[in-house]
Protein backbone atom coordinates (compact mmCIF):
# COMPACT_ATOMS: atom_id res chain seq x y z
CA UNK A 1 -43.32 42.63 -30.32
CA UNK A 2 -40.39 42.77 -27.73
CA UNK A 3 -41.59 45.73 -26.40
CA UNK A 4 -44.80 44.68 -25.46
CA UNK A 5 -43.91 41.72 -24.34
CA UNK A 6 -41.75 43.89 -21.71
CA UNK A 7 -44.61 46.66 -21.29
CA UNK A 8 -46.99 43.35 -19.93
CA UNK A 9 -44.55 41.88 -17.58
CA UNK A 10 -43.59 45.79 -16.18
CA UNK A 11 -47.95 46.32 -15.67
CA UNK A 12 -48.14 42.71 -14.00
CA UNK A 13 -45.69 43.12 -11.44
CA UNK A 14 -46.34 46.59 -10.59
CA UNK A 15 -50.20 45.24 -10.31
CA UNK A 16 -48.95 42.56 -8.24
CA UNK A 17 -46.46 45.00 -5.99
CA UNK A 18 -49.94 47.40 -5.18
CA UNK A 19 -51.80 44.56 -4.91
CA UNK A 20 -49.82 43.28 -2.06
CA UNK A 21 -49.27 46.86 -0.44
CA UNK A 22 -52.95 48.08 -0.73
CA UNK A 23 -54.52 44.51 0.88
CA UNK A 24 -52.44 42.71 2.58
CA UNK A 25 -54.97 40.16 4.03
CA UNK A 26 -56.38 39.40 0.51
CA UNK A 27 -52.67 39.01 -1.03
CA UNK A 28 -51.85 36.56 2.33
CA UNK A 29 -55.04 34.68 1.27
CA UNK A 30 -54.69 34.05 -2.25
CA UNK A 31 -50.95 33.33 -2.10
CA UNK A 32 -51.65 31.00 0.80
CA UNK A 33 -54.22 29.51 -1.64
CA UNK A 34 -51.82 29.12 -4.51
CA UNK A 35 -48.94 27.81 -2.57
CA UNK A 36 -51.43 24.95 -1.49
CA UNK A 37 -52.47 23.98 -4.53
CA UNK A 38 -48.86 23.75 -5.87
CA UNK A 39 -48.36 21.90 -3.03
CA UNK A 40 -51.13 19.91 -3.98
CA UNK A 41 -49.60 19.45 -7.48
CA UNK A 42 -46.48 18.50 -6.44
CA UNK A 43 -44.94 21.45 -7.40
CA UNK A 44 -43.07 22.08 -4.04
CA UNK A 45 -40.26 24.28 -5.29
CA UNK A 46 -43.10 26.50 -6.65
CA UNK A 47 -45.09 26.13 -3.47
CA UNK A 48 -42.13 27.56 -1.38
CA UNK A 49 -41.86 30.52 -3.30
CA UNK A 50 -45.43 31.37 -3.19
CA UNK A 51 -45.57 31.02 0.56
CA UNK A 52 -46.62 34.52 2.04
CA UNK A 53 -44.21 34.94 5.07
CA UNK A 54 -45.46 34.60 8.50
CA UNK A 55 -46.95 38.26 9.79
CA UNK A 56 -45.09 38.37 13.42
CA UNK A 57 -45.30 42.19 14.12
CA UNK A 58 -48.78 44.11 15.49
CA UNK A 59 -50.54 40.88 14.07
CA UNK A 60 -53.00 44.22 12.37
CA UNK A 61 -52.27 43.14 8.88
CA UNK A 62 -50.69 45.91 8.21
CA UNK A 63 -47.59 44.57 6.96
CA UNK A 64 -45.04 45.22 9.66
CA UNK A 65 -43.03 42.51 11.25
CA UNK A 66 -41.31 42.04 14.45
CA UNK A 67 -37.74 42.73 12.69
CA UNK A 68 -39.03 46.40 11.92
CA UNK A 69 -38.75 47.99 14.85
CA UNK A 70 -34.88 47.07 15.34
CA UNK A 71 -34.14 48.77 11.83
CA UNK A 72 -36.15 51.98 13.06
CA UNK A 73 -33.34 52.68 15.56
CA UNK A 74 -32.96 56.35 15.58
CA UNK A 75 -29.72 57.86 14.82
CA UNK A 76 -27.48 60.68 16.15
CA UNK A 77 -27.74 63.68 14.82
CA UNK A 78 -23.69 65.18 13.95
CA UNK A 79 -23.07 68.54 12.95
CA UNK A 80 -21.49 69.30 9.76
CA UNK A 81 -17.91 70.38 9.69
CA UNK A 82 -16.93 72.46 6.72
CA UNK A 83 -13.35 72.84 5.57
């Protein structure tokens, strides 16, 4: 019983993980929608978490912020002593 309990919760949050990646405008939608009606609820700690963050990148929906291109800094290439 354990194990499918596990099995469930594994499917539902890879589901949710592709979800997000494959439409990111449809994921910012519904979990914009959710977080308002917890809001709504009262359920504000609940609300926060749902929150989609703020797109600030290419604005194309494609996911990227504005933070992304600092971590793409490209890096020197050494050579490789051997001993």
């Amino acid at each position: 019983m354990i194990e499918v309990l596990i099995v469930a919760i594994l499917v539902a949050w890879s589901a949710l993980v592709v979800f997000k990646k494959v439409f990111p405008k449809s994921a910012f939608k519904v979990f914009l929608k959710l977080s308002q009606l917890c809001q709504a609820k009262g359920w504000n700690g609940l609300a926060t978490w749902l929150k989609p963050a703020m797109v600030a990148g290419c604005g194309g929906g494609c996911g990227c912020s504005s933070n992304d291109a600092e971590s793409n800094k490209k890096t020197e290439i050494q050579a490789v002593k051997w001993k």
